[in-house]
N, C-alpha and C. Protein backbone atom coordinates (compact mmCIF):
# COMPACT_ATOMS: atom_id res chain seq x y z
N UNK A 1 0.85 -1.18 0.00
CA UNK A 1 0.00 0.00 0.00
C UNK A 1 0.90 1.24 0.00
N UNK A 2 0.68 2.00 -0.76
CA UNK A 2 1.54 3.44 -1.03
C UNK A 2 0.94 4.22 -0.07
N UNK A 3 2.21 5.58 -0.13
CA UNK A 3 1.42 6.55 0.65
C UNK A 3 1.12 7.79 0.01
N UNK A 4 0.29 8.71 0.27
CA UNK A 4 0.33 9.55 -0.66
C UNK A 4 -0.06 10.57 0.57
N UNK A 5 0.33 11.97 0.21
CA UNK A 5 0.57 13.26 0.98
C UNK A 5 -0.08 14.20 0.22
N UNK A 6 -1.16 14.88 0.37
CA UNK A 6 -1.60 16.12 -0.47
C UNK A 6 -1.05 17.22 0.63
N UNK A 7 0.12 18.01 -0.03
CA UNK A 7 0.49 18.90 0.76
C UNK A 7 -0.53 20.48 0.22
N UNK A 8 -0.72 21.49 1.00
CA UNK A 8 -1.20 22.18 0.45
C UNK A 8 0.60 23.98 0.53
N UNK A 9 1.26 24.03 -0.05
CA UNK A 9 2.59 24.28 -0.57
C UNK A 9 2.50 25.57 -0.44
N UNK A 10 2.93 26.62 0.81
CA UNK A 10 2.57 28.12 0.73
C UNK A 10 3.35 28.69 -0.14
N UNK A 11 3.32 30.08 -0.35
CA UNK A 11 3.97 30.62 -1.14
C UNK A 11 5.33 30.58 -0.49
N UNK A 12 6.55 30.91 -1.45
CA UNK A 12 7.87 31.09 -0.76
C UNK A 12 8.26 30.01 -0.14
N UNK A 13 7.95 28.33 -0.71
CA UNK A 13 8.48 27.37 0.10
C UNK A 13 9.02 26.16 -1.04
N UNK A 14 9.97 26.28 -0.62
CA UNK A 14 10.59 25.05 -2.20
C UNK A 14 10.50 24.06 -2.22
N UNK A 15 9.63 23.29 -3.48
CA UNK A 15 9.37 21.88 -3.17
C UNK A 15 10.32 20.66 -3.10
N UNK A 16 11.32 20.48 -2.27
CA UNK A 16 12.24 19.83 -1.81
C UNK A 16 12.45 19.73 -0.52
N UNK A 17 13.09 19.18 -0.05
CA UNK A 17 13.20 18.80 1.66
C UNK A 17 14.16 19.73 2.08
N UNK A 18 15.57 19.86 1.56
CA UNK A 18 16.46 20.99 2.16
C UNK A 18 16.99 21.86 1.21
N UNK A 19 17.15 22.82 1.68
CA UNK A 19 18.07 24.32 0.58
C UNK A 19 19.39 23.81 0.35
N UNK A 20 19.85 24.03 -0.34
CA UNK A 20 21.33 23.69 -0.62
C UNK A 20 22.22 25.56 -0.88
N UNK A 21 20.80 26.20 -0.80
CA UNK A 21 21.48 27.82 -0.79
C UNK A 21 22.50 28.49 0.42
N UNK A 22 23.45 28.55 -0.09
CA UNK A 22 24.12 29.36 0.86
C UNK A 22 23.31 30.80 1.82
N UNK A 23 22.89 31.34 1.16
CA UNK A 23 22.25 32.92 1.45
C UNK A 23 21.35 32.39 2.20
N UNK A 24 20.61 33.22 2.77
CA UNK A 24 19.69 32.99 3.65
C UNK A 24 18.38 31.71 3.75
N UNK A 25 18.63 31.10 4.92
CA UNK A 25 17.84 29.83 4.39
C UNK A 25 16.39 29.72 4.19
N UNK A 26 15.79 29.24 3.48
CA UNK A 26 14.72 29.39 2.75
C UNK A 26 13.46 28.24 3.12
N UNK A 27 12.23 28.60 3.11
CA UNK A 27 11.41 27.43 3.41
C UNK A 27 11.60 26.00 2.97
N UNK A 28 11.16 25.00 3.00
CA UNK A 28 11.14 24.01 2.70
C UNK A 28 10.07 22.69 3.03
N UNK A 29 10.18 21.79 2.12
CA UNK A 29 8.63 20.86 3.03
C UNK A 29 9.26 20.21 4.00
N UNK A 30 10.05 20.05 4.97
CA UNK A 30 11.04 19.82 6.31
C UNK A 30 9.94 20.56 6.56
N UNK A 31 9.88 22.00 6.59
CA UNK A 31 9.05 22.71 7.76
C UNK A 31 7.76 22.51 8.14
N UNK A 32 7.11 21.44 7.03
CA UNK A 32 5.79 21.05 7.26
C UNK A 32 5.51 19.61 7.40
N UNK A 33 6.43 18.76 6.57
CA UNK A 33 6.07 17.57 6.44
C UNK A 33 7.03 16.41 7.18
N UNK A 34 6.63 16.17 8.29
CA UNK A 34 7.85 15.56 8.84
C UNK A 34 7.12 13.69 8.69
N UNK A 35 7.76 13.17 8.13
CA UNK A 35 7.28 11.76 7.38
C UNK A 35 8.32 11.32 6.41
N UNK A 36 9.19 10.23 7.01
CA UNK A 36 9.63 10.07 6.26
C UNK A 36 10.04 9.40 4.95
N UNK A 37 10.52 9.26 4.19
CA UNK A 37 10.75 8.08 3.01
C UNK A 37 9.64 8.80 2.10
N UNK A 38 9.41 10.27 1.72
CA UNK A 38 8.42 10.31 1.16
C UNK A 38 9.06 11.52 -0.06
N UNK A 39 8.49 11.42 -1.29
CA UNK A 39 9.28 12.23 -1.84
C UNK A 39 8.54 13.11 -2.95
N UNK A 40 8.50 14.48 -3.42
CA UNK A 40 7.35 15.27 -3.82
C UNK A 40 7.05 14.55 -5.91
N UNK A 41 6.35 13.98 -6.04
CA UNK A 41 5.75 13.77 -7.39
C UNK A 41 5.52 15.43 -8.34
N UNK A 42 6.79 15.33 -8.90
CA UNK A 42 6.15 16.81 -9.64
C UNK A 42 7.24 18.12 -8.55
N UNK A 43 6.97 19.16 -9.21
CA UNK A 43 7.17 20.22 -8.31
C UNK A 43 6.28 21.63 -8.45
N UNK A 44 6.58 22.02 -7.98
CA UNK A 44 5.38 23.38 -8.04
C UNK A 44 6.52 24.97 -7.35
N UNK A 45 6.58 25.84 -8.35
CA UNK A 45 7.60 26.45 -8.19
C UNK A 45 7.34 27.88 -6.62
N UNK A 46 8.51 27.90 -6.33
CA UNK A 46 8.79 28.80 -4.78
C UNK A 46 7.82 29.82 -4.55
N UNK A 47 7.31 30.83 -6.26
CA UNK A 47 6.40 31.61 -6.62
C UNK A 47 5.12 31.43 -6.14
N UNK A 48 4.76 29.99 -6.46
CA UNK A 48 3.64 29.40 -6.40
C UNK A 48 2.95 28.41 -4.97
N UNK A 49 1.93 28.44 -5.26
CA UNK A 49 1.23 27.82 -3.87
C UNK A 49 0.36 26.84 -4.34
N UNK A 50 -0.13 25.52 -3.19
CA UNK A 50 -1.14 24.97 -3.54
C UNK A 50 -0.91 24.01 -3.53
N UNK A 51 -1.85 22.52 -4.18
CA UNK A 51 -1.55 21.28 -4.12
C UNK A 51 -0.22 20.47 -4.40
N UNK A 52 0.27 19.72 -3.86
CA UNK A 52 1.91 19.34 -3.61
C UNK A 52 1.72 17.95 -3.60
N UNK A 53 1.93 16.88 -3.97
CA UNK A 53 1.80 15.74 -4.12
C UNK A 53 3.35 15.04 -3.82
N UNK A 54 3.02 14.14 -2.77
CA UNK A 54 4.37 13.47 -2.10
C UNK A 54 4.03 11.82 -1.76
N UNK A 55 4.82 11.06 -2.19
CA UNK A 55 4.86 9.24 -2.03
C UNK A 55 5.80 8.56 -2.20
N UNK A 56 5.37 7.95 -1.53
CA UNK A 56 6.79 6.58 -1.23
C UNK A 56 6.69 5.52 -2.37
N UNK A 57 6.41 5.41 -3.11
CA UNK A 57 6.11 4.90 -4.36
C UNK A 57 6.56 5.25 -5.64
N UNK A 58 7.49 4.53 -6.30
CA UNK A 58 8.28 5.22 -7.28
C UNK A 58 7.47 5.06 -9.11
N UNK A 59 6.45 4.16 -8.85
CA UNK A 59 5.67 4.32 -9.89
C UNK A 59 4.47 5.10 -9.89
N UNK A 60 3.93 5.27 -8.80
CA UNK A 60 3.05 6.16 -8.46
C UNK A 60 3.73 7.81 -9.10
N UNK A 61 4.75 7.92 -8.42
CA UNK A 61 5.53 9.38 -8.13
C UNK A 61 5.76 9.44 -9.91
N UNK A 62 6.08 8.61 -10.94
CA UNK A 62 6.17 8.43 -11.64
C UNK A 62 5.02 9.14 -12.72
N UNK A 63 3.72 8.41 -12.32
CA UNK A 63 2.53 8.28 -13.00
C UNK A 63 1.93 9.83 -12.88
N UNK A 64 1.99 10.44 -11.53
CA UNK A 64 1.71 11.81 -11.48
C UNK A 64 2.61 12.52 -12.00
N UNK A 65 4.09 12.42 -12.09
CA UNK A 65 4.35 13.24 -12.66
C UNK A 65 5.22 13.52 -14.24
N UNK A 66 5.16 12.16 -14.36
CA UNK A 66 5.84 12.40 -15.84
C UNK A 66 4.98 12.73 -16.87
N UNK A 67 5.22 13.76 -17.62
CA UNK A 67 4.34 14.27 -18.65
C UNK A 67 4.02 13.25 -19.52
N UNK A 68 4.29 11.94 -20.13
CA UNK A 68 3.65 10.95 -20.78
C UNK A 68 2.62 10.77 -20.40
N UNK A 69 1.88 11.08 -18.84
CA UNK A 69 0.94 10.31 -18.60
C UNK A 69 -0.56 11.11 -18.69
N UNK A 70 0.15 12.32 -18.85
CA UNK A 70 -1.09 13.64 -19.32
C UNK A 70 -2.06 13.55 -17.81
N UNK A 71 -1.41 13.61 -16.55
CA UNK A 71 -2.49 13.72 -15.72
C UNK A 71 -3.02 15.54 -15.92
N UNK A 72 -4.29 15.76 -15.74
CA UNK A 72 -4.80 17.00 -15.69
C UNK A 72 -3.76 17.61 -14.69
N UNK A 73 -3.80 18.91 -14.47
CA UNK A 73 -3.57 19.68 -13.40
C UNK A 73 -4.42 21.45 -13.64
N UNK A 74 -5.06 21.19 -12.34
CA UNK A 74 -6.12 22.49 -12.50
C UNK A 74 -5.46 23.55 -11.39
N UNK A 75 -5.44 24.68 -11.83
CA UNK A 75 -4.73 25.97 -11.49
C UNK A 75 -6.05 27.05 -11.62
N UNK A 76 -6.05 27.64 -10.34
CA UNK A 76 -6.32 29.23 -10.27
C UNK A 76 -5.24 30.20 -10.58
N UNK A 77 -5.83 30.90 -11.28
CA UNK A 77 -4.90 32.03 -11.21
C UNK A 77 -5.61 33.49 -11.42
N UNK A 78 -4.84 34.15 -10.66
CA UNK A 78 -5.16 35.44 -10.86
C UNK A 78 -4.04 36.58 -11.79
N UNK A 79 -4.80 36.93 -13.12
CA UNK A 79 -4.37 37.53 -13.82
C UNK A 79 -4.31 38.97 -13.97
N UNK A 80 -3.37 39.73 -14.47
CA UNK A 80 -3.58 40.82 -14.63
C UNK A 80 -4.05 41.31 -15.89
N UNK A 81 -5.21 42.17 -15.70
CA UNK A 81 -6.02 42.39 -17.10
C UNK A 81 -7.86 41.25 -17.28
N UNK A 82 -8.26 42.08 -18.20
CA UNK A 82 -9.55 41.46 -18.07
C UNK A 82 -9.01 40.34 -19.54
N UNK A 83 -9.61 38.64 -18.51
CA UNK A 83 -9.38 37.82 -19.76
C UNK A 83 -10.85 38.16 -20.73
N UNK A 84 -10.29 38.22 -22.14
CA UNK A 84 -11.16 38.24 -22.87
C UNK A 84 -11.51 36.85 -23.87
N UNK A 85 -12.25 36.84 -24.43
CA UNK A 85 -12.57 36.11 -25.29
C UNK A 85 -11.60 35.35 -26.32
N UNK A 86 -10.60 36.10 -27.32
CA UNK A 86 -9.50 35.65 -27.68
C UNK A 86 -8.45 35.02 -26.63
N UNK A 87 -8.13 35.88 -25.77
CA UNK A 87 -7.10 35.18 -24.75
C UNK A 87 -7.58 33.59 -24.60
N UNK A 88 -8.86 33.52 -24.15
CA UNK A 88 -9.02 31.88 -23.64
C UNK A 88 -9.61 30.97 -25.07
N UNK A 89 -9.71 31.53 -25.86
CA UNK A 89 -9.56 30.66 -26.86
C UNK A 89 -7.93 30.51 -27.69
N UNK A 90 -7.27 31.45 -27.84
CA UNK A 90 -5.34 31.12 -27.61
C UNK A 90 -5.26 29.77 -26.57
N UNK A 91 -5.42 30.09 -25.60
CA UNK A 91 -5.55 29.38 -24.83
C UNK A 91 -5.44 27.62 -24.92
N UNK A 92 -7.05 27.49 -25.25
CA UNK A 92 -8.04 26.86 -25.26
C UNK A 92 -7.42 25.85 -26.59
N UNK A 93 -6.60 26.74 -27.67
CA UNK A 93 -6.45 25.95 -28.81
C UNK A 93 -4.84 25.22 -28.67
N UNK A 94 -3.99 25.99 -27.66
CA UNK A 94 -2.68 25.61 -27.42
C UNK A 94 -1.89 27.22 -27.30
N UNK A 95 -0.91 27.36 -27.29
CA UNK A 95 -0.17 28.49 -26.82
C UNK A 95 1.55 28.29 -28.06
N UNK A 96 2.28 29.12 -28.34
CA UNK A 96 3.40 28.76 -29.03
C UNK A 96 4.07 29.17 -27.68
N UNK A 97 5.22 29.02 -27.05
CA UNK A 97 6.22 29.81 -26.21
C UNK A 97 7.36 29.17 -27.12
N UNK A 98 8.41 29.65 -25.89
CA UNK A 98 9.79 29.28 -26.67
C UNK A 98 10.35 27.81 -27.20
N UNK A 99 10.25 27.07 -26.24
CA UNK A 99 10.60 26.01 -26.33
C UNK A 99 8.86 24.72 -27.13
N UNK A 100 8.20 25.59 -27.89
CA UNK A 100 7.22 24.70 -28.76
C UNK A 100 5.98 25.12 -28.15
N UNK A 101 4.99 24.87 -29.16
CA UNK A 101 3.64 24.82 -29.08
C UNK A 101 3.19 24.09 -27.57
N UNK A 102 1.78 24.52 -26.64
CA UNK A 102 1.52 23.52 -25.87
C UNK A 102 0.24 22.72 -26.18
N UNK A 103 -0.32 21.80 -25.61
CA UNK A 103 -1.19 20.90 -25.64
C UNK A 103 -2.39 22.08 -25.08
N UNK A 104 -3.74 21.97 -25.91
CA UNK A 104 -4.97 22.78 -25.53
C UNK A 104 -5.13 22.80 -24.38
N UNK A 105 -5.33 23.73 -23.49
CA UNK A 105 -6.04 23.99 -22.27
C UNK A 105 -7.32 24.09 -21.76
N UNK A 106 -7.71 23.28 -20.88
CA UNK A 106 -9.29 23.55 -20.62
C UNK A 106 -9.24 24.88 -19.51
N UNK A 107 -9.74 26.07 -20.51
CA UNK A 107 -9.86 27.69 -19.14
C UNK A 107 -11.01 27.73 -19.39
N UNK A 108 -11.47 28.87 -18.29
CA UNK A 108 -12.83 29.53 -18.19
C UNK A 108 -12.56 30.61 -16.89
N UNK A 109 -12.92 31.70 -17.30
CA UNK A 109 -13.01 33.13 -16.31
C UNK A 109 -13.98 32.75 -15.35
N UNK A 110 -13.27 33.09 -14.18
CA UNK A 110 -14.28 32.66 -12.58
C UNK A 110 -14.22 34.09 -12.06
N UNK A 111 -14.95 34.05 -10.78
CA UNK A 111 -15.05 34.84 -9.87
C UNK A 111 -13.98 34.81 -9.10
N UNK A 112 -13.70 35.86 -8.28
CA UNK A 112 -12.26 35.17 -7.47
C UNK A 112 -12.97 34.16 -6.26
N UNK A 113 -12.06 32.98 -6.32
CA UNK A 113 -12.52 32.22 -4.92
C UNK A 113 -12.42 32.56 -3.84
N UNK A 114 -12.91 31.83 -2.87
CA UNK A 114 -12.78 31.86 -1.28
C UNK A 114 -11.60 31.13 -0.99
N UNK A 115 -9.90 31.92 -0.93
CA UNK A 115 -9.11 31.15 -0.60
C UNK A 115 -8.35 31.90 0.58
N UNK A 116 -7.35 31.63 0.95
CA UNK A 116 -6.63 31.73 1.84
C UNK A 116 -6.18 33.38 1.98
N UNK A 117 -5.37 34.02 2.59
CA UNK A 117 -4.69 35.61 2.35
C UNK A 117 -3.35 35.02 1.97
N UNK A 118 -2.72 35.58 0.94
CA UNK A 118 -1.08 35.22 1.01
C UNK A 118 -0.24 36.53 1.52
N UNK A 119 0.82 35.46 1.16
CA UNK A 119 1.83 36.91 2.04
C UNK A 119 3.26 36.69 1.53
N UNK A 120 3.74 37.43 0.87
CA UNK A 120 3.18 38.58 1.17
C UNK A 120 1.88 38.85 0.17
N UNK A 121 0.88 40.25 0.21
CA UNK A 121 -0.46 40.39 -0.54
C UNK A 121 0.40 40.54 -2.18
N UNK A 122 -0.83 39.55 -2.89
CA UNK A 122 -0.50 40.10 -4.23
C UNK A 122 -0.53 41.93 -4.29
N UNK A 123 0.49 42.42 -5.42
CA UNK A 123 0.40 43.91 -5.52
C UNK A 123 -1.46 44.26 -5.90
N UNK A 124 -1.50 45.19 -5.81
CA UNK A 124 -2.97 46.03 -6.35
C UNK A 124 -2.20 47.35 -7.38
N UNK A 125 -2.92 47.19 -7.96
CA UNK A 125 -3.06 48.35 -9.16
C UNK A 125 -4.43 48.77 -9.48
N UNK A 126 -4.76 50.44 -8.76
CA UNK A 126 -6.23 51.00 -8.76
C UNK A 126 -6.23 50.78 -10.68
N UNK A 127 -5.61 51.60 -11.16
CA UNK A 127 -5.81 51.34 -12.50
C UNK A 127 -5.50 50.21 -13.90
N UNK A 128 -5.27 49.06 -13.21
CA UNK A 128 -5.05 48.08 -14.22
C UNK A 128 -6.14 46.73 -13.17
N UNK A 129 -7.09 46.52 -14.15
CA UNK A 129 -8.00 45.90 -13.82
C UNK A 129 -7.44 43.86 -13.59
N UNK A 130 -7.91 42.81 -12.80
CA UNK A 130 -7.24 41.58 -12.25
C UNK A 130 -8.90 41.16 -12.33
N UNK A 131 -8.45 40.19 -13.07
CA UNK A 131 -9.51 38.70 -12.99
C UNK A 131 -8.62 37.19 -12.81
N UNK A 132 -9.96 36.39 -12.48
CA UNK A 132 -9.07 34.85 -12.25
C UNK A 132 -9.72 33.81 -13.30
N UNK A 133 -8.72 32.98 -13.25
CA UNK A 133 -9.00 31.87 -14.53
C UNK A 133 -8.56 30.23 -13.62
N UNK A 134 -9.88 29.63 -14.25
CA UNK A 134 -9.45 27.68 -13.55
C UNK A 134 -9.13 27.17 -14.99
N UNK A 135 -7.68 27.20 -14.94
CA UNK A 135 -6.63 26.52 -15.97
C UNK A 135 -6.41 25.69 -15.84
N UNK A 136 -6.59 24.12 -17.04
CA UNK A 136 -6.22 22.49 -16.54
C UNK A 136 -5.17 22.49 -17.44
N UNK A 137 -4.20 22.07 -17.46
CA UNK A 137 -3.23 21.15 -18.23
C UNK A 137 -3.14 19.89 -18.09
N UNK A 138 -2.44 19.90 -19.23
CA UNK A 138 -2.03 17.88 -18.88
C UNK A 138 -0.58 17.90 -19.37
N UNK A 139 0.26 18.74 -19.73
CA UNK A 139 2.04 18.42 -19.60
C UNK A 139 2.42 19.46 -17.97
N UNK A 140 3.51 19.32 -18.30
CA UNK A 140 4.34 20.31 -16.76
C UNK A 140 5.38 20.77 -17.33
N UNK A 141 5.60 22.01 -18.50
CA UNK A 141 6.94 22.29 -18.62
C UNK A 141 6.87 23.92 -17.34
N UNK A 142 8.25 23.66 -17.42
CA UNK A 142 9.00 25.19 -16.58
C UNK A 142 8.32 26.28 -16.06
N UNK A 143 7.43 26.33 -15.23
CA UNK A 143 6.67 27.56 -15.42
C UNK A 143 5.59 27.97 -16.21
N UNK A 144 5.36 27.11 -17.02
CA UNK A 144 4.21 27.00 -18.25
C UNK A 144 2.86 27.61 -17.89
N UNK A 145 2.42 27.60 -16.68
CA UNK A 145 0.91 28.19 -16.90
C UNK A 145 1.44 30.00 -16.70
N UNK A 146 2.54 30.27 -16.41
CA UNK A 146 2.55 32.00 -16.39
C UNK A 146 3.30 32.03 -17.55
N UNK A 147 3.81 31.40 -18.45
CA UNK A 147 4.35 31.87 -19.81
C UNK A 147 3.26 31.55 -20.92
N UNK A 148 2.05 30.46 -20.44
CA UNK A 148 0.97 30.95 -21.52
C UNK A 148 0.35 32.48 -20.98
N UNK A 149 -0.20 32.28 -19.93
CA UNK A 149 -0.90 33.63 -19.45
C UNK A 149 0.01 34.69 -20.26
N UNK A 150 0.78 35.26 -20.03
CA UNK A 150 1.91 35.59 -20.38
C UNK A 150 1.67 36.20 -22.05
N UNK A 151 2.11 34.98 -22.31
CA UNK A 151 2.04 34.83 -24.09
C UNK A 151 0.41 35.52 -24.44
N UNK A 152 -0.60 35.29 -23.62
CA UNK A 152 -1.67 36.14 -24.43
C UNK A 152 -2.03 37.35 -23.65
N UNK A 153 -1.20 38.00 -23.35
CA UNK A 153 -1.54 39.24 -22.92
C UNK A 153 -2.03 39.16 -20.67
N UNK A 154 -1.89 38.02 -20.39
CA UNK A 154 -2.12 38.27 -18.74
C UNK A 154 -1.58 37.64 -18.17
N UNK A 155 -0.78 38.92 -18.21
CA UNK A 155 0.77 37.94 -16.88
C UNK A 155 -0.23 37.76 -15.69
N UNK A 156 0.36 36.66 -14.94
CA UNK A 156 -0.17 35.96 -14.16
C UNK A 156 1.04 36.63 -12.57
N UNK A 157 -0.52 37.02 -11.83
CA UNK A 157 -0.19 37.77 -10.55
C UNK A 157 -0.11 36.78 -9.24
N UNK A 158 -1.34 35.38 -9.37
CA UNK A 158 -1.25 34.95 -8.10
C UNK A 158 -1.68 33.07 -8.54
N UNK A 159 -0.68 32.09 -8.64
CA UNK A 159 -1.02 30.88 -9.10
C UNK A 159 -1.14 29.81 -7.76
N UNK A 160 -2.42 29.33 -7.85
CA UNK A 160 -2.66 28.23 -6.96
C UNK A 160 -2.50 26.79 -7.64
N UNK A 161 -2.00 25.89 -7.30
CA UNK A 161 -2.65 24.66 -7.93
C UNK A 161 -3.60 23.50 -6.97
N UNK A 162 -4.68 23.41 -7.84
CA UNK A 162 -6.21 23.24 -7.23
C UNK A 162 -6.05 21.73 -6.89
N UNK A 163 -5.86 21.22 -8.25
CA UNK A 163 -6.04 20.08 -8.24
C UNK A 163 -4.94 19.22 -9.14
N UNK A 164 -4.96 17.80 -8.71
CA UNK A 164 -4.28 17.19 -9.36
C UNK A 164 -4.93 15.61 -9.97
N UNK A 165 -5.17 15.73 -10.94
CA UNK A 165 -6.18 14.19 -11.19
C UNK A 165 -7.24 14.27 -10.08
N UNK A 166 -7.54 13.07 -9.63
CA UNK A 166 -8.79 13.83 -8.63
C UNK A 166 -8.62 13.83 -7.22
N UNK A 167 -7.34 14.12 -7.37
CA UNK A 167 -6.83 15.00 -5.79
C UNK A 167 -7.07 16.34 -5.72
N UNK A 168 -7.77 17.11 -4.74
CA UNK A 168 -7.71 18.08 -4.53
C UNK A 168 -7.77 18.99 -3.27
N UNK A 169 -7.28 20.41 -3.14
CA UNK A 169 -6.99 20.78 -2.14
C UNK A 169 -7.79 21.13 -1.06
N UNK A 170 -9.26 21.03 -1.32
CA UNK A 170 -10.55 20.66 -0.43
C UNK A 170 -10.13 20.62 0.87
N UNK A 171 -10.21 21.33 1.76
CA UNK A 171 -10.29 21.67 3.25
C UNK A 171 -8.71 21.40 4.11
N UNK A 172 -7.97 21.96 3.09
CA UNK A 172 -6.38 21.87 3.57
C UNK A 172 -5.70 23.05 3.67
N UNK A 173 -5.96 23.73 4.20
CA UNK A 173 -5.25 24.88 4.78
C UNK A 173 -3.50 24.90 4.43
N UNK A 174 -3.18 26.41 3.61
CA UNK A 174 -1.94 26.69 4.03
C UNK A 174 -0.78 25.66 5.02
N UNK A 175 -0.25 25.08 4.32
CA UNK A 175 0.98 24.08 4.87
C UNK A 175 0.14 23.20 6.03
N UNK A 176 -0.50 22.69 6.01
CA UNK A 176 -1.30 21.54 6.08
C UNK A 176 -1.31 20.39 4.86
N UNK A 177 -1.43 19.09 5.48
CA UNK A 177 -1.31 18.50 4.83
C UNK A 177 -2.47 16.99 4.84
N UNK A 178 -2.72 16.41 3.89
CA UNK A 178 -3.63 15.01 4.56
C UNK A 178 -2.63 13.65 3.96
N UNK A 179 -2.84 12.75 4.64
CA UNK A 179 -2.65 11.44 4.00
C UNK A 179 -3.18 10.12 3.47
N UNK A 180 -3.16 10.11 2.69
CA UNK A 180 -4.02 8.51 1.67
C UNK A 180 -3.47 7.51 1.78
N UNK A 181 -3.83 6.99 1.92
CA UNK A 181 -3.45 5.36 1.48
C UNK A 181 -4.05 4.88 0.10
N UNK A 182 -3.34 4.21 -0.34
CA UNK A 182 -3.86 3.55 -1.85
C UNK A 182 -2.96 2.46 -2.01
């Protein structure tokens, strides 16, 4: 029986166990997840917050995260600028960035959710208007959901990740975490 960890990953915390940075030492899942033999499926970058997926299982860890296997991954984000109609059909049809075309995205413009406060606060700008978008993918390159945003006009101000296949971050608080068995 595997184990599986839905971490929920605050902002400013690197998905790895220790810093190897000289400069000032930096969060890490040590500070939340003390369990051991367990290791993060995927990563989710220092910028970013939200669902974190960790197991002792090397085909499991595998299956979530190697892009062959096209698991979904659903993202909030909060953008800067009103998404319009073209943007989420760019979107919607694939994106070009640098390194190649991506695989279509399932978006759609939301309301902002009921989530957590981060911190530090995303910036505000009285005069440049912020909406949010529930973005799914199914690859994981580099940063990819703020270099599509990006690429069609809305850099991306505040990225959660919601869900992962049908794991999701459902009643897990900021560096909290639950555990599965499977």
């Amino acid at each position: 029986m595997a184990r599986l960890i839905l971490l929920n990953k605050p902002y400013g915390t690197l998905s790895q166990f220790t810093d190897s940075s000289m400069d000032a030492p930096r969060s890490t899942l040590s500070d939340y997840v003390d369990v051991k033999g367990v290791y993060p499926a995927g990563r989710l970058d220092r910028d970013s917050e939200g669902l974190l997926l960790l197991c002792d299982d090397g085909r499991l860890q595998a299956r979530i995260a190697d892009p062959r296997f096209k698991m979904a991954k659903t993202y909030l984000v909060q953008v800067e600028g009103e998404a319009r109609d073209e943007a989420l059909d760019a979107l919607r049809r694939g994106v070009m960035l640098k390194d190649g075309m991506t695989l279509p995205a399932q978006v759609e413009a939301m309301d902002p959710p009921a989530l957590w406060d981060r911190d530090p606060p995303v910036r505000f700008r009285k005069s440049v208007p912020d909406g949010w978008l529930k973005l799914t993918i199914r690859e994981g390159r580099n940063r990819q959901v703020r270099r599509m945003t990006a690429a069609v006009g809305l850099p991306t101000l505040r990225l959660v990740r919601w869900q992962i296949g049908d794991w999701t971050l459902e009643g897990i608080a900021p560096g909290e975490w639950r555990e599965i068995r499977i």
